[in-house]
Protein backbone atom coordinates (compact mmCIF):
# COMPACT_ATOMS: atom_id res chain seq x y z
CA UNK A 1 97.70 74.11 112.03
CA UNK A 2 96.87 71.32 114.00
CA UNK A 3 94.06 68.90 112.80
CA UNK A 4 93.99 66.51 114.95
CA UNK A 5 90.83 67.20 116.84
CA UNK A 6 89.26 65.18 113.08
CA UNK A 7 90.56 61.87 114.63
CA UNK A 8 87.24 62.28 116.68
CA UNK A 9 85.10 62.09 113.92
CA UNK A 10 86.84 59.27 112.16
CA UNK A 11 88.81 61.43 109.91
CA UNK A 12 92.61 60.23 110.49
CA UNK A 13 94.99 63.37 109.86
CA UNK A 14 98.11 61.47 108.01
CA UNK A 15 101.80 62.46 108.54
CA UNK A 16 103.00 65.45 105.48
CA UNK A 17 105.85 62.90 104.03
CA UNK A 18 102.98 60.53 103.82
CA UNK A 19 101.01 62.92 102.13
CA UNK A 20 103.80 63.70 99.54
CA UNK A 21 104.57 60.46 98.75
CA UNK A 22 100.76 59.65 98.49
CA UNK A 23 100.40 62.19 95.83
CA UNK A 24 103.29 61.12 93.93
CA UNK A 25 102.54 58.18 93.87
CA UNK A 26 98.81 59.19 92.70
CA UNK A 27 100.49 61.32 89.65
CA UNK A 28 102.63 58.51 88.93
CA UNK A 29 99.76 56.14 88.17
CA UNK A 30 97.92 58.61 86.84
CA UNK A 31 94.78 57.63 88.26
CA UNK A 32 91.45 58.69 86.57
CA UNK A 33 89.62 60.46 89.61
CA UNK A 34 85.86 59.21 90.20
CA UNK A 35 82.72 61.18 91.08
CA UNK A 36 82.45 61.19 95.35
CA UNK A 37 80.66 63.41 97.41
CA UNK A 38 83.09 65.76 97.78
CA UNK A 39 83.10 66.87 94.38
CA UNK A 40 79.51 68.16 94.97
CA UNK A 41 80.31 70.18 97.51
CA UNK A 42 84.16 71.45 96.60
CA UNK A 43 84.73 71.56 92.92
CA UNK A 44 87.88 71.24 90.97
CA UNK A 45 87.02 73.64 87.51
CA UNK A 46 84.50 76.24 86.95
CA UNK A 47 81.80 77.68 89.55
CA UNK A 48 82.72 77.17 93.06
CA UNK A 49 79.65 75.73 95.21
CA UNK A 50 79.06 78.14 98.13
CA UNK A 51 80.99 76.19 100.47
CA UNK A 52 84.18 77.06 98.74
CA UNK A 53 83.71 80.42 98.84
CA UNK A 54 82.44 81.10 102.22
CA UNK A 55 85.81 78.73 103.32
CA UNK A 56 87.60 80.43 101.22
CA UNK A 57 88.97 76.99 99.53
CA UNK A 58 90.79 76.60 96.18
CA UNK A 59 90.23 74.03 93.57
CA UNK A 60 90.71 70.92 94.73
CA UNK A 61 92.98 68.44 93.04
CA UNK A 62 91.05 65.81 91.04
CA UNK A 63 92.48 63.47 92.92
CA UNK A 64 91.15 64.09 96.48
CA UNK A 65 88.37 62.00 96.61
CA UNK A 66 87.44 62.53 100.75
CA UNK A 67 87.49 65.28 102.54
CA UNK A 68 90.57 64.02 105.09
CA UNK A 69 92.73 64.33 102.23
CA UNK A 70 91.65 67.82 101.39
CA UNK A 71 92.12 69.09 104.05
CA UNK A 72 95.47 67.31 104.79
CA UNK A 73 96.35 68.81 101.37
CA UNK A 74 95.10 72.40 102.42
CA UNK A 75 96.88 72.20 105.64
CA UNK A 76 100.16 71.30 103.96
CA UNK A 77 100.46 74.16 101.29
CA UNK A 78 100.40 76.27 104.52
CA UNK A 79 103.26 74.36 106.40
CA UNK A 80 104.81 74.38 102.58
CA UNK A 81 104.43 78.09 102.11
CA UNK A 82 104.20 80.18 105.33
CA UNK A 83 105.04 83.29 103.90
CA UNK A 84 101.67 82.68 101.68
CA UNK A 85 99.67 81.93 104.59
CA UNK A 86 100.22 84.68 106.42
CA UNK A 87 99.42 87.52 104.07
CA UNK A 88 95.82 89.41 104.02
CA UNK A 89 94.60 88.80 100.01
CA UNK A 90 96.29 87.36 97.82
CA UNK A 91 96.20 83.44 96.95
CA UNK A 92 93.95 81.27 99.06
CA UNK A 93 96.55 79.55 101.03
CA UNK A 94 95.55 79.89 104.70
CA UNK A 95 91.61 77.86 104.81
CA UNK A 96 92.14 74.58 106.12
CA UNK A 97 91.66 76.23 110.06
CA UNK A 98 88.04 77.58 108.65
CA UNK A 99 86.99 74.66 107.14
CA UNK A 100 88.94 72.35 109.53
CA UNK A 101 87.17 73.88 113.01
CA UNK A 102 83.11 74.26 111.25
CA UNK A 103 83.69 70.31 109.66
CA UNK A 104 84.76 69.10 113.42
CA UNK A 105 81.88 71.50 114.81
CA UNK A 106 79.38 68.96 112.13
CA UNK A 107 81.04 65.83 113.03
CA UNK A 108 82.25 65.72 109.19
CA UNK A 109 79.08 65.65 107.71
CA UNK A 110 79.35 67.45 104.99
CA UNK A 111 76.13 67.42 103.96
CA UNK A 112 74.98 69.09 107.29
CA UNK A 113 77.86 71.67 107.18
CA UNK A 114 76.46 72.51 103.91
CA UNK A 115 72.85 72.52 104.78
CA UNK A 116 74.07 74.84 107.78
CA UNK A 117 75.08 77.30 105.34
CA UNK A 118 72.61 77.57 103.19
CA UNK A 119 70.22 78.42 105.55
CA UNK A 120 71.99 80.77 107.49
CA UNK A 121 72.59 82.63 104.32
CA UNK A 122 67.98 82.78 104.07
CA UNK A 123 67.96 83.69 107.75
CA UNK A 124 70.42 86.56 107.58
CA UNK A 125 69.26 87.97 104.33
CA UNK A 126 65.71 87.69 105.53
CA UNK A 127 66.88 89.79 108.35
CA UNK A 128 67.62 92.57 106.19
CA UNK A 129 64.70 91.86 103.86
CA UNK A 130 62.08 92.56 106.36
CA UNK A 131 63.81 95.58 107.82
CA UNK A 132 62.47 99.30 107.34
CA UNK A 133 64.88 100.90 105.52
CA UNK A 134 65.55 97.35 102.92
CA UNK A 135 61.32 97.25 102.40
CA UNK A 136 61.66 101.13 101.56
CA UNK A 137 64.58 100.42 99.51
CA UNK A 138 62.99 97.99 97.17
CA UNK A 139 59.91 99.22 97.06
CA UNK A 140 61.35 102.79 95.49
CA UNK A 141 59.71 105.23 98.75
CA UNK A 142 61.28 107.86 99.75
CA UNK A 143 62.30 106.73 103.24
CA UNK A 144 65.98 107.34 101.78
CA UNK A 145 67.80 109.74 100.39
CA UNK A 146 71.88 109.55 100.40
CA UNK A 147 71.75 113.44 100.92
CA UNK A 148 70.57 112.49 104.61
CA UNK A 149 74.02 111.13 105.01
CA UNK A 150 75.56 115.14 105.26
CA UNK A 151 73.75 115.18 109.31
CA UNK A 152 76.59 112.69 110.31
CA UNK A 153 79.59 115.73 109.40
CA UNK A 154 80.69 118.09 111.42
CA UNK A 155 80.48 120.74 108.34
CA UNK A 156 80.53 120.51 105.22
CA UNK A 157 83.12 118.72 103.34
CA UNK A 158 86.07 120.86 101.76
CA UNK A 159 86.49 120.44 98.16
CA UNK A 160 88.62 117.10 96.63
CA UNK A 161 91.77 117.34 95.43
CA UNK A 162 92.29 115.35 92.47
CA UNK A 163 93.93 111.95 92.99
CA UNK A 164 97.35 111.41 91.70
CA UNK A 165 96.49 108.12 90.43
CA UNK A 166 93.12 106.91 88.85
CA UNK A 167 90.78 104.52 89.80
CA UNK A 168 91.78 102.43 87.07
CA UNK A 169 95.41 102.81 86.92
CA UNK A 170 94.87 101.72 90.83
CA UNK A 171 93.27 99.12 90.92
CA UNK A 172 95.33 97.17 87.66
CA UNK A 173 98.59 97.87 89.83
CA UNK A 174 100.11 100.44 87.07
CA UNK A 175 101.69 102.75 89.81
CA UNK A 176 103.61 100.00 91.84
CA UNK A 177 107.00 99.95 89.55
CA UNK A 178 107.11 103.89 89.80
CA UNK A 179 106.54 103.72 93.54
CA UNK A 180 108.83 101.19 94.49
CA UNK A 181 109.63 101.36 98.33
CA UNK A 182 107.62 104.24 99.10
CA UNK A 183 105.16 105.01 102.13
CA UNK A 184 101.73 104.99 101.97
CA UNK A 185 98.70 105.69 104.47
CA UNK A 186 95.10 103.85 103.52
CA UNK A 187 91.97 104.50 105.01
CA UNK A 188 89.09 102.52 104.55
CA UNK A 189 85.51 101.40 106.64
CA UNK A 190 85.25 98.50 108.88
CA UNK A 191 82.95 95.91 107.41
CA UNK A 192 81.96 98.64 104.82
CA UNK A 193 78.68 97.36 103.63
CA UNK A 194 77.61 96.75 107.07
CA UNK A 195 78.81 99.89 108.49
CA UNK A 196 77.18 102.29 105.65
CA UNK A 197 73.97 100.24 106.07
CA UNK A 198 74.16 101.14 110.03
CA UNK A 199 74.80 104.64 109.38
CA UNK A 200 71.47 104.93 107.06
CA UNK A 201 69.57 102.40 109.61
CA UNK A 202 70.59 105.12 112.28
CA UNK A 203 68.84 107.79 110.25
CA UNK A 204 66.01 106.24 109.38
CA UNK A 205 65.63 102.75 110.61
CA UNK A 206 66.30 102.71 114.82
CA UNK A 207 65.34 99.50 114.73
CA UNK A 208 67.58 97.49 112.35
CA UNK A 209 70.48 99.89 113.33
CA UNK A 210 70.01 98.63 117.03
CA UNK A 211 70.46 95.02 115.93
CA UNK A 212 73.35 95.59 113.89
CA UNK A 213 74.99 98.00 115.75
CA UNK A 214 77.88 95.81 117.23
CA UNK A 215 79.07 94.64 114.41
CA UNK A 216 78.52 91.04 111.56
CA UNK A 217 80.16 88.77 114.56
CA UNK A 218 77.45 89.86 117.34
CA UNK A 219 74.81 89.99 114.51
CA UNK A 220 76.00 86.41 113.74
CA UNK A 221 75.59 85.53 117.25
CA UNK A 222 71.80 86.74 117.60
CA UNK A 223 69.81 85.18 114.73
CA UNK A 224 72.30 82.07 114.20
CA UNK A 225 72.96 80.72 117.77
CA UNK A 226 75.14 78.18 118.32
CA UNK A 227 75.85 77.54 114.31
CA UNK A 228 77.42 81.39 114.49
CA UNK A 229 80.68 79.59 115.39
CA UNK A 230 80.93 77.82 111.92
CA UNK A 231 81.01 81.33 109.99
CA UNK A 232 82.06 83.77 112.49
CA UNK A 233 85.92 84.11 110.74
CA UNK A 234 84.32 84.11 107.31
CA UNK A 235 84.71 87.80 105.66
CA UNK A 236 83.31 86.27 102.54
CA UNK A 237 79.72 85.80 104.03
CA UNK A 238 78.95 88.84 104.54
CA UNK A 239 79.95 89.82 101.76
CA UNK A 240 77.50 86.89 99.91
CA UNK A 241 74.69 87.97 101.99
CA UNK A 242 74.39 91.87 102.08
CA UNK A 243 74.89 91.37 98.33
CA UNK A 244 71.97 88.67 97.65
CA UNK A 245 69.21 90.51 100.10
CA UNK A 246 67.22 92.01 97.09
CA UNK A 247 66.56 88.46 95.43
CA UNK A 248 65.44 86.89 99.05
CA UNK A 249 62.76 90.16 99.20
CA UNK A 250 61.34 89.73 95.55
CA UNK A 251 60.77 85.86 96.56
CA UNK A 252 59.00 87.00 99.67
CA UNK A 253 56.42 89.30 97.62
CA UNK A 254 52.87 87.81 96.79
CA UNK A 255 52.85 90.73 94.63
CA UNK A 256 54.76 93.53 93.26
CA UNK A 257 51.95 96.25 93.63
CA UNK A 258 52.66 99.61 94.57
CA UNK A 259 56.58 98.64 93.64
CA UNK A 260 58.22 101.80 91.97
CA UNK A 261 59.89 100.51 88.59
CA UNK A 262 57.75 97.27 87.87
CA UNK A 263 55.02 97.93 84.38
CA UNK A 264 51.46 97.66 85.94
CA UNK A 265 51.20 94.57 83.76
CA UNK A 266 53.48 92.75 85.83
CA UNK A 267 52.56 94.21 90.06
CA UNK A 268 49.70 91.21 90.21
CA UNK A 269 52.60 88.77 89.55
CA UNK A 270 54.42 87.39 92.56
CA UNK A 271 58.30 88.08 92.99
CA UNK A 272 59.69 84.34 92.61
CA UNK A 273 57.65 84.57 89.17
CA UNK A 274 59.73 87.74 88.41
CA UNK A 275 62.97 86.27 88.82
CA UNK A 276 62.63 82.51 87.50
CA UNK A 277 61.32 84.62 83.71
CA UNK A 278 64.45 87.34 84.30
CA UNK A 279 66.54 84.24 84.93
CA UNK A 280 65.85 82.70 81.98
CA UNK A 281 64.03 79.68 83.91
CA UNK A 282 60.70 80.03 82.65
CA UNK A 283 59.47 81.45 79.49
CA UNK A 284 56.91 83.98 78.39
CA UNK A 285 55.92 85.68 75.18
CA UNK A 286 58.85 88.17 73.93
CA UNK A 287 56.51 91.55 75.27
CA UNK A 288 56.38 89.53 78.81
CA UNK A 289 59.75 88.63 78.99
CA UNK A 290 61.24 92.18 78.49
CA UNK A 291 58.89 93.41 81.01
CA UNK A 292 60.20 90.87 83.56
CA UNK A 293 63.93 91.58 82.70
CA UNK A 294 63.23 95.42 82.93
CA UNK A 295 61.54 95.46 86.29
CA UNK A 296 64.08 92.66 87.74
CA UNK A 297 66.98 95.29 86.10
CA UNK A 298 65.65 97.97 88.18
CA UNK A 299 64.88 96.20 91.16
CA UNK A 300 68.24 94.16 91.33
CA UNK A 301 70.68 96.59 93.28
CA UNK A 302 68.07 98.50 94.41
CA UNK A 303 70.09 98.04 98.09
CA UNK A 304 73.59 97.19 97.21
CA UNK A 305 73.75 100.42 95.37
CA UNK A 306 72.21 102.40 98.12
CA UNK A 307 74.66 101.39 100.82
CA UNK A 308 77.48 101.64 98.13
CA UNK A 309 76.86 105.52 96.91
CA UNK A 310 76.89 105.96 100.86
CA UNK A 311 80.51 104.20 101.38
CA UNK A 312 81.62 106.54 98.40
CA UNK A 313 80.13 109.82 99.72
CA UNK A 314 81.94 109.02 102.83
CA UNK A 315 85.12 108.64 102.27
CA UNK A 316 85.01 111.13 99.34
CA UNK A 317 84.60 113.54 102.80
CA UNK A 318 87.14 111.64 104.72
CA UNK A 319 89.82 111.82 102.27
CA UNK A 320 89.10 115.99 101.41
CA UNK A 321 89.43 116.37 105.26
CA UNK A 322 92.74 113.96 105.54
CA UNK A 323 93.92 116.22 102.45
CA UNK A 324 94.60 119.26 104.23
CA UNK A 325 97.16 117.39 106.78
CA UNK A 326 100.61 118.32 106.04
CA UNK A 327 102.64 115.98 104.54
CA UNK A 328 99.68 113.67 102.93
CA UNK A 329 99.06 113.21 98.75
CA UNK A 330 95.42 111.98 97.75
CA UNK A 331 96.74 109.43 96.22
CA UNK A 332 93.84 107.24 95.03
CA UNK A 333 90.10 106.95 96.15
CA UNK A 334 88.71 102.99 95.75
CA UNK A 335 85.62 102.22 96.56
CA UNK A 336 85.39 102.46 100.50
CA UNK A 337 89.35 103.20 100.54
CA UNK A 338 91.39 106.88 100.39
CA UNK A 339 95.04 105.87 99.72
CA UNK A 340 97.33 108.42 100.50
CA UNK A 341 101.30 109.08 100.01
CA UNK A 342 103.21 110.17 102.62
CA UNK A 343 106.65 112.58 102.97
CA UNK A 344 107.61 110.09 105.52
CA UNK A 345 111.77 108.81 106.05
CA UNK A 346 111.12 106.56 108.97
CA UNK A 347 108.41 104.71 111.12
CA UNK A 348 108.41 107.28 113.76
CA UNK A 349 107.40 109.91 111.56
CA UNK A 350 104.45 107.84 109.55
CA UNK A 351 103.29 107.32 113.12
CA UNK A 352 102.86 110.96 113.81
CA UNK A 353 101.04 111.20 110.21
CA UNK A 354 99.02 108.34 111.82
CA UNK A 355 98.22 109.78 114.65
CA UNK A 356 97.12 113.41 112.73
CA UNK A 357 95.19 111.04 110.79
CA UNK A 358 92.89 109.55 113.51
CA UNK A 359 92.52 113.11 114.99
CA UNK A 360 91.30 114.86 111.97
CA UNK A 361 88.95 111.47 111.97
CA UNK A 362 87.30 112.08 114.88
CA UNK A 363 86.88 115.63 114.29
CA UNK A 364 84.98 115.28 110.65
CA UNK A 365 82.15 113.89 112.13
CA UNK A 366 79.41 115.37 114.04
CA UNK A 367 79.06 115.68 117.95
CA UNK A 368 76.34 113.03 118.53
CA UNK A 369 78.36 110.53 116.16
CA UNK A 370 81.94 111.12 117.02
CA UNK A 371 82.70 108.61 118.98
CA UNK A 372 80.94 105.54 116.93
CA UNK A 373 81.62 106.41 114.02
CA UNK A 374 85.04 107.40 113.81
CA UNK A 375 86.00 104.11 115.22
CA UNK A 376 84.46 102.61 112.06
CA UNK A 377 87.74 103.62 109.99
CA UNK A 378 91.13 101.66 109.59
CA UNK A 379 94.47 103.67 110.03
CA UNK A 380 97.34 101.70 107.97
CA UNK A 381 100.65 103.10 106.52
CA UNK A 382 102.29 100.55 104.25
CA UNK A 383 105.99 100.36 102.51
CA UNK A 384 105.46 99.53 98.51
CA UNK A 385 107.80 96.45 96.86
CA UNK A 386 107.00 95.64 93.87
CA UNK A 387 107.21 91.95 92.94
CA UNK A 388 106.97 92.76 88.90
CA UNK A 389 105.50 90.26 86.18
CA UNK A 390 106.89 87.04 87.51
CA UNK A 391 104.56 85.59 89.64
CA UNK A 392 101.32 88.08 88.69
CA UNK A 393 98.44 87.39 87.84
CA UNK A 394 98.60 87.51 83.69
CA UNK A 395 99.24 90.82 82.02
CA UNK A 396 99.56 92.69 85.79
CA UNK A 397 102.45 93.33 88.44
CA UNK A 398 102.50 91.65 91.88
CA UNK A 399 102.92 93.89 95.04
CA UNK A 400 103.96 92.99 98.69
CA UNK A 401 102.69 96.06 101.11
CA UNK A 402 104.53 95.86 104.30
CA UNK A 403 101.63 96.64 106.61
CA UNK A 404 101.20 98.35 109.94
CA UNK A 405 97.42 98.77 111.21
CA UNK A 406 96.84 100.69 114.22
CA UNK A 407 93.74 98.95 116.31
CA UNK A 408 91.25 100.17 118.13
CA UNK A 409 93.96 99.57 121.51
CA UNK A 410 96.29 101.86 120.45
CA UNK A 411 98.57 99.36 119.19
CA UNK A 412 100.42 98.32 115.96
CA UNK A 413 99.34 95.33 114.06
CA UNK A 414 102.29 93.75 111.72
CA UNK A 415 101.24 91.88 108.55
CA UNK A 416 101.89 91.73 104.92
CA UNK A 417 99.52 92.21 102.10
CA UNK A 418 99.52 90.96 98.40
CA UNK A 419 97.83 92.08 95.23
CA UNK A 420 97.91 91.34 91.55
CA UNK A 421 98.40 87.86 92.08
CA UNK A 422 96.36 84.99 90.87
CA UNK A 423 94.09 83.61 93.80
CA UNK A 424 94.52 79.88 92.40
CA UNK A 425 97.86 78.94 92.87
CA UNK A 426 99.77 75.87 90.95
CA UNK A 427 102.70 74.35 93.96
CA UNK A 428 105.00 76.32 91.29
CA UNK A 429 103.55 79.20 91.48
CA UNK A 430 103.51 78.95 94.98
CA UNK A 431 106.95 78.33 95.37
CA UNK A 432 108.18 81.37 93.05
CA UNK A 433 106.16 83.89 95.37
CA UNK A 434 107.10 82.35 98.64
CA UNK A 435 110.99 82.81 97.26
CA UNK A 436 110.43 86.07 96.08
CA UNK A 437 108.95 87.26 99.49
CA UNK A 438 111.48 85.92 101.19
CA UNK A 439 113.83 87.85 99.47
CA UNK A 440 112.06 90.82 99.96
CA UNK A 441 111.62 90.54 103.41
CA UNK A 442 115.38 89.48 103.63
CA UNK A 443 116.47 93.15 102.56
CA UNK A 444 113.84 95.19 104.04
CA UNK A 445 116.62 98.03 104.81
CA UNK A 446 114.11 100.81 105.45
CA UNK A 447 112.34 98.95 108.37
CA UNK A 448 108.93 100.94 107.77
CA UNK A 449 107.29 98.27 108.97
């Protein structure tokens, strides 16, 4: 990555040997780091400051007391470790572009860049706050109902066969060693949360489902102007924000009256009350404060659930349809995601199962809706390796997924994904992975993908 553009704005980007030797030299004096700026903003222990997650940045060595040499530091782990760069998941290797292009966009002011944040974050959640179908939501009407989501199918949905794996065993990685180098097919939603909030706000709510029907980048675009360009490449905002919107709408409430699930005692009370007693930052008698903690219990995922239960109901449809395809095994059903195995010997036939796939798609979903919504779904087949216990995350297996994605073009997108490894990542760590995907991209003898 090139950083030079932060010469501009005073931040000098210094050569990698220099920053080796720098930070040998550093660990050879063993310098006691002290308190700057930056440590308010990027931490080096415990809870990560919102910056750090919406950039996607690791922990910070104690020694970086400015932000040009984090970011020189960022930016040479990823000339260090390529491989590691590169991959979708996995360790957080590949921010210093992010971080790099929103701190030139703020002329490194941190402080700005952070203020930035934090109120896009209230605008966008307000957004959602004050819609229709979010007010409904939270206040328990019955604007909503997940069975509305059946008007989207074509018919209704053929039973489920039962996955071969669990959610469980899935998820912990307990199937990799046992399905070394074989072929797999995943489908999952597009900006799920998003995209299952649409499809409600299209049956109920015209109005929010207009605004958000082009997507988190274009939504971006409309209510944050020219400051959309410091988060529009960061997946973990939207994820922050559709999963904070019921906190912003209780501190918008003068009063909780009329709200299904809060004790009349409490719907005089104004939301921003509610949560600082749940919270535990201010203090009532004991019969108060289980009041507040009940009504804030059953007000908390009031919307996060809602748009969840419709990912799941979705692609619990999806994958029964994909089931009947010859020549695909439910494999596993995550969240928004229905893995699949595949009787597949080379890439030409996975792409045929691909392209059955994306038919069978387009044809479980109803006339009116065909055509928007099927595009809504990624089509990937990817070749198992398993990395085993050597540079996993503790008491886990690693696994590299040679990945193909077919895009909305028509055309095959080439990547590699990791899992069960630790997202904090010491230089020897690094190093062990890096090797051992080398190696396994070295004898890829199948050439899947």
């Amino acid at each position: 990555m090139d950083l030079s553009h932060l010469v501009t704005i005073g931040l000098q980007r210094p050569a990698c040997s220099e920053i080796i030797l720098r930070k040998a030299d550093l660990q050879r004096q063993a310098l006691v780091p002290t308190p700057s700026e930056l440590d308010t903003y990027f931490a080096s222990t415990g809870a990560k400051t919102l910056l750090q997650k919406v950039f996607t940045v690791p922990y910070k060595p104690q020694d970086h007391a400015d932000l040009q040499h984090l970011l020189a530091w960022m930016e040479l782990r990823g000339e260090q470790w390529p491989e590691l760069a590169a991959v979708h998941g996995g360790p957080e290797i590949a921010a210093a572009a992010l971080l790099g292009n929103a701190v030139a966009i703020c002329k490194g002011d941190l402080s700005q860049l952070n203020e930035k944040l934090h109120e896009a974050v209230v605008v966008l959640r307000t957004f959602f706050a004050q819609s229709t179908l979010c007010q409904a939501l939270m206040r328990g009407e019955k604007l909503w109902d997940v069975a509305k989501v059946e008007r989207i199918f074509s018919h209704a949905s053929s039973p489920l066969p039962r996955p071969m794996c669990g959610h469980s065993r899935y998820t912990q990685l307990k199937w990799v060693a046992e399905c070394n180098q074989k072929v797999f097919l995943s489908v999952d939603m597009r900006e799920a949360n998003l995209s299952a909030l649409r499809i409600m706000a299209g049956l109920v709510d015209p109005v929010l489902c207009d605004r958000i029907s082009g997507g988190w980048v274009p939504l971006l675009e409309s209510l944050l102007d020219a400051d959309a360009e410091l988060f529009r490449a960061s997946k973990p905002l939207r994820e922050i924000v559709l999963g904070g919107i019921e906190r912003t709408w209780l501190r918008q409430q003068q009063d909780l009256c009329g709200v299904d699930g809060v004790d009349v005692a409490l719907q005089s009370v104004d939301g921003k009350t509610l949560l600082q007693h749940a919270l535990g930052d201010e203090t009532a008698s004991s019969e108060k404060m289980l009041l507040y903690r009940k009504a804030f219990k059953s007000l908390r995922g009031r919307i996060s659930s809602a748009y969840t239960q419709v990912e799941h109901r979705i692609i619990r449809h999806v994958a029964a349809e994909l089931s009947a395809l010859d020549g695909l095994q439910l494999f596993a059903i995550v969240g928004d995601e229905a893995v699949f195995m595949l009787e597949a010997q080379s890439l030409a036939e996975a792409g045929a199962h691909v392209l059955a796939v994306q038919g069978a798609l387009q044809g479980s979903f109803a006339d009116d809706v065909r055509a928007d919504l099927s595009g809504m779904f990624r089509i990937e087949i990817f070749l198992v390796h398993d990395l085993g216990q050597d540079v996993s995350a503790p008491g886990g297996r690693a696994m590299l997924a040679m990945t193909r994605r077919l895009t909305k073009c028509g055309e095959w997108e080439r990547f590699h994904k990791l899992k069960g490894v630790r997202k904090e990542l010491t230089d020897e760590d690094a190093m062990a992975l890096s090797k051992a995907m080398r190696a396994v991209c070295s004898s890829n003898v199948r050439g899947m993908v």
